[in-house]
Protein backbone atom coordinates (compact mmCIF):
# COMPACT_ATOMS: atom_id res chain seq x y z
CA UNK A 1 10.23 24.64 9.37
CA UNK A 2 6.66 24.51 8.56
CA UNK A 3 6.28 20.88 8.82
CA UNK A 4 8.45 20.99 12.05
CA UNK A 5 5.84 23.82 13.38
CA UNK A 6 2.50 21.31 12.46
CA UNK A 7 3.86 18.46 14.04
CA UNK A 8 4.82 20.75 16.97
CA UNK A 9 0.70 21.44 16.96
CA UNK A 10 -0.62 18.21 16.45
CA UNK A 11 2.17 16.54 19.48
CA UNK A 12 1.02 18.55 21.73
CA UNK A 13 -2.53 19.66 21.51
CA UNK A 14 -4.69 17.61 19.56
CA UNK A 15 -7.77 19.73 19.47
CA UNK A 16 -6.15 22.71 18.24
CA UNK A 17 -4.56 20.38 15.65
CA UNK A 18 -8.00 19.42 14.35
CA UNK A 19 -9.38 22.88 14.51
CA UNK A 20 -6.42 23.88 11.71
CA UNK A 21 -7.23 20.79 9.62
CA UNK A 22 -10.94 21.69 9.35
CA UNK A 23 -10.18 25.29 9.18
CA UNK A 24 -7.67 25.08 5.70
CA UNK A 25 -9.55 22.42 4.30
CA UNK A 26 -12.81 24.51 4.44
CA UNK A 27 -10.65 27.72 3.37
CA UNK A 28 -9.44 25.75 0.43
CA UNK A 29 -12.67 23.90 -0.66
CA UNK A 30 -14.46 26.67 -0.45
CA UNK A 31 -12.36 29.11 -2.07
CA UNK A 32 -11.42 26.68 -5.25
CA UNK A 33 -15.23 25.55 -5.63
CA UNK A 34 -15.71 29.01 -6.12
CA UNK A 35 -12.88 30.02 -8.55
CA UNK A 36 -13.78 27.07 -10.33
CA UNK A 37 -17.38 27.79 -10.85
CA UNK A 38 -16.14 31.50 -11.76
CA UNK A 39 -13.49 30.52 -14.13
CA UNK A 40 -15.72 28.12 -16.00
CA UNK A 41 -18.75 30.81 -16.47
CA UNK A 42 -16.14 33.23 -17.75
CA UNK A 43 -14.79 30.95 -20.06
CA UNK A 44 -18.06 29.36 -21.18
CA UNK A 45 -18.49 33.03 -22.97
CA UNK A 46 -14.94 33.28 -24.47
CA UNK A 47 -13.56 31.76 -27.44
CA UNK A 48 -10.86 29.35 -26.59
CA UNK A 49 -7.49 30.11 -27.67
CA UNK A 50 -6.93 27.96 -31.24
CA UNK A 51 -4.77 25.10 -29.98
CA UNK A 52 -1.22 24.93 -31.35
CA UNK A 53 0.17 22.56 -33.91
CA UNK A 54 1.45 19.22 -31.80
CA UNK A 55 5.40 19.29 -31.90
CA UNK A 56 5.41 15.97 -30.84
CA UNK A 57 4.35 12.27 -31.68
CA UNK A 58 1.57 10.79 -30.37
CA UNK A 59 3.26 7.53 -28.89
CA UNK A 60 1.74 4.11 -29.64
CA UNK A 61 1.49 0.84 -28.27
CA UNK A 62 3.24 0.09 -25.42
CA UNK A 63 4.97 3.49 -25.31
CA UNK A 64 1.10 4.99 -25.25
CA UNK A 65 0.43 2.49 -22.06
CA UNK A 66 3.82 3.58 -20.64
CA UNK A 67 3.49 7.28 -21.01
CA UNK A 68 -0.27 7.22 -19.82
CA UNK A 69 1.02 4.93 -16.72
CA UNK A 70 4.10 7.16 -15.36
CA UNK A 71 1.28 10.36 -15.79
CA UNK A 72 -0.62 9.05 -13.27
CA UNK A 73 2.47 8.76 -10.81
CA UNK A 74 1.60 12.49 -10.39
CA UNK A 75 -2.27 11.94 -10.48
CA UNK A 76 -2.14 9.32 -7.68
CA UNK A 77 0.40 11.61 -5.73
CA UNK A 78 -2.57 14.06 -5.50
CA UNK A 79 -5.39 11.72 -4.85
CA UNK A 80 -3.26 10.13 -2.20
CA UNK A 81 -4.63 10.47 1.33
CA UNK A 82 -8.13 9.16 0.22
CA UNK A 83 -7.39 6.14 2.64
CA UNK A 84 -5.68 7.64 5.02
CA UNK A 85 -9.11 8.09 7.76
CA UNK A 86 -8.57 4.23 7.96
CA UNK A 87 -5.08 4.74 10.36
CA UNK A 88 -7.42 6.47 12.77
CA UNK A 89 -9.92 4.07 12.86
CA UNK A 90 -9.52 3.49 16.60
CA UNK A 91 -10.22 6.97 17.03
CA UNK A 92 -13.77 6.88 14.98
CA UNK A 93 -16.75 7.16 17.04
CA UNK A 94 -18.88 4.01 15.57
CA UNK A 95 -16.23 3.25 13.15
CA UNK A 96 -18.07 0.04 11.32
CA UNK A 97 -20.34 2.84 9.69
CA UNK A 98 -18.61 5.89 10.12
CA UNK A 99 -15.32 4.75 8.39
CA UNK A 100 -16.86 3.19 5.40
CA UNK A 101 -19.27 6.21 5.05
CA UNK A 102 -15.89 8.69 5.56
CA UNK A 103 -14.29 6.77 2.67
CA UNK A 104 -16.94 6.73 0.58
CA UNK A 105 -18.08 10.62 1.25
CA UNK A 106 -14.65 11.67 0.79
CA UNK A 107 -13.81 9.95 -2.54
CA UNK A 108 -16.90 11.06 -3.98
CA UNK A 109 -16.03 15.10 -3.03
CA UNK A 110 -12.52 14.92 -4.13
CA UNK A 111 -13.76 13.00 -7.86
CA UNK A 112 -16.30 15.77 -8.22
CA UNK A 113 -13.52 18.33 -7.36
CA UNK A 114 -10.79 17.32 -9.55
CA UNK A 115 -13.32 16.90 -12.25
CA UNK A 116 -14.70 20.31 -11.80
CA UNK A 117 -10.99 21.63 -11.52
CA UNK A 118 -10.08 19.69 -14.71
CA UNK A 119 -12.74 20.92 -16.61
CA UNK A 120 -11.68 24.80 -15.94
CA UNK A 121 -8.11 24.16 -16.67
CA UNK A 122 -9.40 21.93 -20.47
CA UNK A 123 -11.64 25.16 -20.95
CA UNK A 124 -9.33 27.74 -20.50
CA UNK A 125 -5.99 26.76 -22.16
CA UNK A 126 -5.29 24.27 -25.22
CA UNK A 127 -3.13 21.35 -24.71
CA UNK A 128 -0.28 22.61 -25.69
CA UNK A 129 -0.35 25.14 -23.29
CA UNK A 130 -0.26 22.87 -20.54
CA UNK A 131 2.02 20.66 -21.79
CA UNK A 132 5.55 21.16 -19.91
CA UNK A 133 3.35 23.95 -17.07
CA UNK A 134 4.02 23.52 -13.74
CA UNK A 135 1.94 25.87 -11.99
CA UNK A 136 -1.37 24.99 -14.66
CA UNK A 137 -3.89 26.48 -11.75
CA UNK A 138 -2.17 29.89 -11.86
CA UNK A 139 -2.10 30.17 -15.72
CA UNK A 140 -5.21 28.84 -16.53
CA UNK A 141 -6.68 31.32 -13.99
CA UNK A 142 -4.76 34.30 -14.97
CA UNK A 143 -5.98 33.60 -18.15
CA UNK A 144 -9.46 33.34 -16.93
CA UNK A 145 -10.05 35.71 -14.14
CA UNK A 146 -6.97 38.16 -14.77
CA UNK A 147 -3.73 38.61 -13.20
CA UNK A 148 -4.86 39.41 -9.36
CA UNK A 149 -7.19 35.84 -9.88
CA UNK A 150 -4.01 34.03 -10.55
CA UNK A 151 -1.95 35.36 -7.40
CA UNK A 152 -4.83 34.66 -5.49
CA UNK A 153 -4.59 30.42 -6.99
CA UNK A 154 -0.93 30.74 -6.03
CA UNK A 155 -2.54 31.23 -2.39
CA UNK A 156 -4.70 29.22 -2.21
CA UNK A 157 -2.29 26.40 -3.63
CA UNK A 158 -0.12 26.80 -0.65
CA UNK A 159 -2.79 26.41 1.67
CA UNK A 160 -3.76 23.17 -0.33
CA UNK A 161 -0.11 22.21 0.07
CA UNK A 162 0.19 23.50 3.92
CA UNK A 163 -3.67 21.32 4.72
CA UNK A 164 -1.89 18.05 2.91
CA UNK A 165 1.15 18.34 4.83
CA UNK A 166 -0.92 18.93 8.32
CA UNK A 167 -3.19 16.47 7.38
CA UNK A 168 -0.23 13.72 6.28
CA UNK A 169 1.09 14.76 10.09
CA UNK A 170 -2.08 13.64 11.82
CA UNK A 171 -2.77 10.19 10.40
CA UNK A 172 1.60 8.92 9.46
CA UNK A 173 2.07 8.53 13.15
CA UNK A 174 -0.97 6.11 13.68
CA UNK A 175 1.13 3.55 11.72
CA UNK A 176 4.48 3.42 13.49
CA UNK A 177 2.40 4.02 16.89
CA UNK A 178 0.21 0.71 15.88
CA UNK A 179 3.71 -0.53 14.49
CA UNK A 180 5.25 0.08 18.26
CA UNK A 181 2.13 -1.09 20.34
CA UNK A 182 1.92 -4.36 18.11
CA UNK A 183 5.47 -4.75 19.85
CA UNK A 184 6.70 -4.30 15.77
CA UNK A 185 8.94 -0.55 16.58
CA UNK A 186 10.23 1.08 19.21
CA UNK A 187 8.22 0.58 22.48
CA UNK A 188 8.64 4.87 22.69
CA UNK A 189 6.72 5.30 19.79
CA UNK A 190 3.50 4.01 20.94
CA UNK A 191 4.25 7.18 23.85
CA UNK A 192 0.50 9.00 24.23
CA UNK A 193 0.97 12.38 25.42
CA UNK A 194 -0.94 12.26 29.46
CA UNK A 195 -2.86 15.65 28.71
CA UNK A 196 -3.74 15.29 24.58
CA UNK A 197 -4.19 11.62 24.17
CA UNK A 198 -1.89 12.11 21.10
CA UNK A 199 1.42 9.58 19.33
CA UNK A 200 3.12 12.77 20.37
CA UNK A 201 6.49 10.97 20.24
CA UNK A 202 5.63 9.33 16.48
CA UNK A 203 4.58 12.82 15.50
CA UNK A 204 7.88 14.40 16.59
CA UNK A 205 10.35 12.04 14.44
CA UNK A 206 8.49 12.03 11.49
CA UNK A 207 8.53 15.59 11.57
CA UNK A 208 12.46 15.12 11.64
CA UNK A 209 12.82 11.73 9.49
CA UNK A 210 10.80 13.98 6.79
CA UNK A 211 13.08 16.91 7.03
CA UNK A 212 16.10 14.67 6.11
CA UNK A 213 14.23 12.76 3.67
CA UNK A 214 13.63 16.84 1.59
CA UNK A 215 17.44 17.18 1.22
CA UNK A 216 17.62 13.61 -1.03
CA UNK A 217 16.22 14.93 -3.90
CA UNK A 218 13.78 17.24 -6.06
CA UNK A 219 9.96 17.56 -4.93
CA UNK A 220 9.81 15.14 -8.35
CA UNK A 221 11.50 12.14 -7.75
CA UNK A 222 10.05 12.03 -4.13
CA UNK A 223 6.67 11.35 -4.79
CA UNK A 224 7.73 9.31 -7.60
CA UNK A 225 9.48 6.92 -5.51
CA UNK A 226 7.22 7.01 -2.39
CA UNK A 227 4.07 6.66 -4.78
CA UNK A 228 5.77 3.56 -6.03
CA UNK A 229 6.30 2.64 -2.54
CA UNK A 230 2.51 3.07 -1.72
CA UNK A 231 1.77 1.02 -4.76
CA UNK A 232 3.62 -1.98 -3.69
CA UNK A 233 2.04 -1.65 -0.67
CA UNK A 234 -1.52 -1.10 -2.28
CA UNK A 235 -0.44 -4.39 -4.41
CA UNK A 236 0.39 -6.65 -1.40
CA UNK A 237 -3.60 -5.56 0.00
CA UNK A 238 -5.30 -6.85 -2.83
CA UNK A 239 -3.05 -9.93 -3.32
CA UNK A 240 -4.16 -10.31 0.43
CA UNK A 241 -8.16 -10.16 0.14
CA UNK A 242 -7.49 -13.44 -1.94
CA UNK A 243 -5.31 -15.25 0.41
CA UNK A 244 -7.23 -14.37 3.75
CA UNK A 245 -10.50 -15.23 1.66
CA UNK A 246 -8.98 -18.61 1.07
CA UNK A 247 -7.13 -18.96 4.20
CA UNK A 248 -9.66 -18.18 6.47
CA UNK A 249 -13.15 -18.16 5.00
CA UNK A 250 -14.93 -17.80 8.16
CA UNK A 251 -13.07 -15.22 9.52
CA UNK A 252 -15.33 -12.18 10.72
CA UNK A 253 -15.27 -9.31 8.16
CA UNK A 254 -17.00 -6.10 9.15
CA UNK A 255 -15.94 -4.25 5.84
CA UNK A 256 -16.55 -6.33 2.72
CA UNK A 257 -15.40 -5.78 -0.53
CA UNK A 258 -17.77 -4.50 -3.19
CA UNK A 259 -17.82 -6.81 -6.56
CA UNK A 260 -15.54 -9.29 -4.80
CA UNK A 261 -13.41 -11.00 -6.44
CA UNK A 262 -13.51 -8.63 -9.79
CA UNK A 263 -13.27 -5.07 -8.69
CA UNK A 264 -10.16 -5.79 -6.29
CA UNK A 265 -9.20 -7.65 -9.30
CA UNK A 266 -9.51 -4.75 -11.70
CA UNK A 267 -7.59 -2.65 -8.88
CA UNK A 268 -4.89 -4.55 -8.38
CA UNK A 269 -4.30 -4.89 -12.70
CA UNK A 270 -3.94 -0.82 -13.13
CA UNK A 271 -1.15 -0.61 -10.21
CA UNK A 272 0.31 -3.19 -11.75
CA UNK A 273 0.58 -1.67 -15.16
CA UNK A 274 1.54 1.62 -13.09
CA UNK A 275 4.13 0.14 -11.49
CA UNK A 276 5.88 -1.59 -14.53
CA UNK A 277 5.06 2.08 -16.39
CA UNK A 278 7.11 3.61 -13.64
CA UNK A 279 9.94 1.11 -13.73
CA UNK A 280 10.65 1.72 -17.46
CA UNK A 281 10.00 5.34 -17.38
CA UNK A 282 11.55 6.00 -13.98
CA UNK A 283 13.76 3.18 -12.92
CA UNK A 284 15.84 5.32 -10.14
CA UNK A 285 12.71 6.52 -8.70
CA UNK A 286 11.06 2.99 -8.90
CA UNK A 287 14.41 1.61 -7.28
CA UNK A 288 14.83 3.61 -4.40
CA UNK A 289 10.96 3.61 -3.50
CA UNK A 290 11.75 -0.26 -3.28
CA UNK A 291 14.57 0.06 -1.87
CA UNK A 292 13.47 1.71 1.32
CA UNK A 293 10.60 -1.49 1.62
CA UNK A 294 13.68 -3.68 1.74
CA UNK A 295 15.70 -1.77 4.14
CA UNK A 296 12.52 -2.14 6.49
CA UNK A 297 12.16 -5.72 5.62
CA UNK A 298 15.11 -7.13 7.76
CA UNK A 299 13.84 -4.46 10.92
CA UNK A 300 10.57 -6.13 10.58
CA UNK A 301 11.62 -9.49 11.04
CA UNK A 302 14.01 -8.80 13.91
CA UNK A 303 10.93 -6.99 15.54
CA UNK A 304 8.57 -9.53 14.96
CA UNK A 305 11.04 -12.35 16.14
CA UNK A 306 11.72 -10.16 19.12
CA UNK A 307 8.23 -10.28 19.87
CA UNK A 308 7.16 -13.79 19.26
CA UNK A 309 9.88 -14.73 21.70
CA UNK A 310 7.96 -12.43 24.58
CA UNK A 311 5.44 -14.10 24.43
């Protein structure tokens, strides 16, 4: 329903849309910047709790690259977004500078962030405390700050969760309206609404397509799969700054890539060892996240065929 209600909000009025973005991302900065720099200066004075003997074995090898690879399934889920400004590009006022210096800006805040966050939660609770804890803000908090601090991060986590899912609303639709104006989708989805200038049609059957998509299976093995999804995806870019470089080394490139050709190099290396982390940790998540790319793979090419014969 909530989802269903943002999309609602971001069809139909696109300025009141943005106004709820900023508005819960400021709420939400603000407020864990500040429990954060709380927590940590209450802690700083404390004495830690004495960790717990580890009940398990430290795995080795490729077990150690394995287990460190699937944890960052979950990692990634959260960082994911960060290059999600790009979908709006058209929409960017001076978007050679602005998008670059969005990406960059952004990245920066959230590293500093998670950091800070990490910190508090290392600070507050031994790692054996963690280990198997779902809701690690709330303890390590309550912990902290007291029982009333720790209600208050269960707030503010579901405004975290309610700004993600507005803000994962406002930049999905780009793609399939790009998909349908590129003559690649439905012709209805690149619909703009006449008053809002919005993909109000995209917007709308996402809103449903994700409803369906929450009754398939736990919270868990849906960003597991759709992470592995985005990291094929993620793959197929960087495999793709080496062709077009080759292909087409004149080509005009407004954005270049930093450290070409090691950082995208580098990149490209860690999904990879992700990916293969998540396909023997997770093989049912890892084989429906690729088997939704191939279901879409046949679509494409009718599309695509359908178009070229247009023209």
């Amino acid at each position: 329903m909530t989802g269903q209600f943002l999309s609602q909000i971001h069809a139909t009025d696109r300025l009141l849309g943005s106004m709820v973005q900023n508005i819960l991302t400021v709420i939400k900065l603000a407020a864990i910047i500040f429990l954060m720099i709380a927590g940590l200066y209450m802690v700083s004075g404390m004495e830690s709790p004495t960790p717990a003997a580890a009940s398990t074995v430290m795995p080795s090898g490729f077990s150690l690259i394995s287990a460190v690879g699937i944890s960052l399934i979950a990692v990634l889920w959260t960082f994911d977004g960060w290059y999600a400004v790009n979908t709006v590009a058209s929409e960017i006022k001076n978007a050679r500078k602005n998008l670059p210096l969005s990406l960059i800006i952004g990245i920066l805040v959230i590293g500093i962030i998670y950091l800070l966050v990490n910190l508090f939660y290392v600070t507050a609770l031994p790692l054996d405390e963690m280990s198997g804890v779902v809701r690690i803000g709330e303890k390590a908090t309550t912990w902290a700050l007291g029982s009333a601090a720790g209600h208050l991060m269960s707030a503010l986590i579901l405004i975290s969760i309610f700004g993600c899912l507005s803000a994962t609303i406002i930049y999905g639709p780009r793609i399939y309206y790009a998909m349908a104006s590129d003559g690649l989708f439905f012709k209805k989805f690149s619909t703009v609404h006449p008053r809002y200038h919005s993909p109000s049609v995209a917007i709308l059957w996402q809103g449903i397509i994700a409803g369906l998509l929450c009754l398939t299976g736990t919270y868990e093995q849906l960003f597991t799969y759709v992470t592995f999804a985005v990291l094929l995806f993620f793959e197929g870019n960087v495999l793709a700054v080496y062709i077009l470089r080759i292909k087409r080394p004149a080509a005009e490139r407004p954005y270049r890539v930093w450290g070409y050709p090691y950082v995208p190099a580098i990149f490209g290396l860690m999904i990879l060892v992700i990916m293969l982390s998540t396909v023997a940790e997770r093989p049912l998540e890892a084989l429906s996240g690729l088997l939704f790319i191939l279901i879409g793979l046949p679509v494409y090419i009718y599309w695509r065929k359908k178009t070229k014969n247009m023209k």
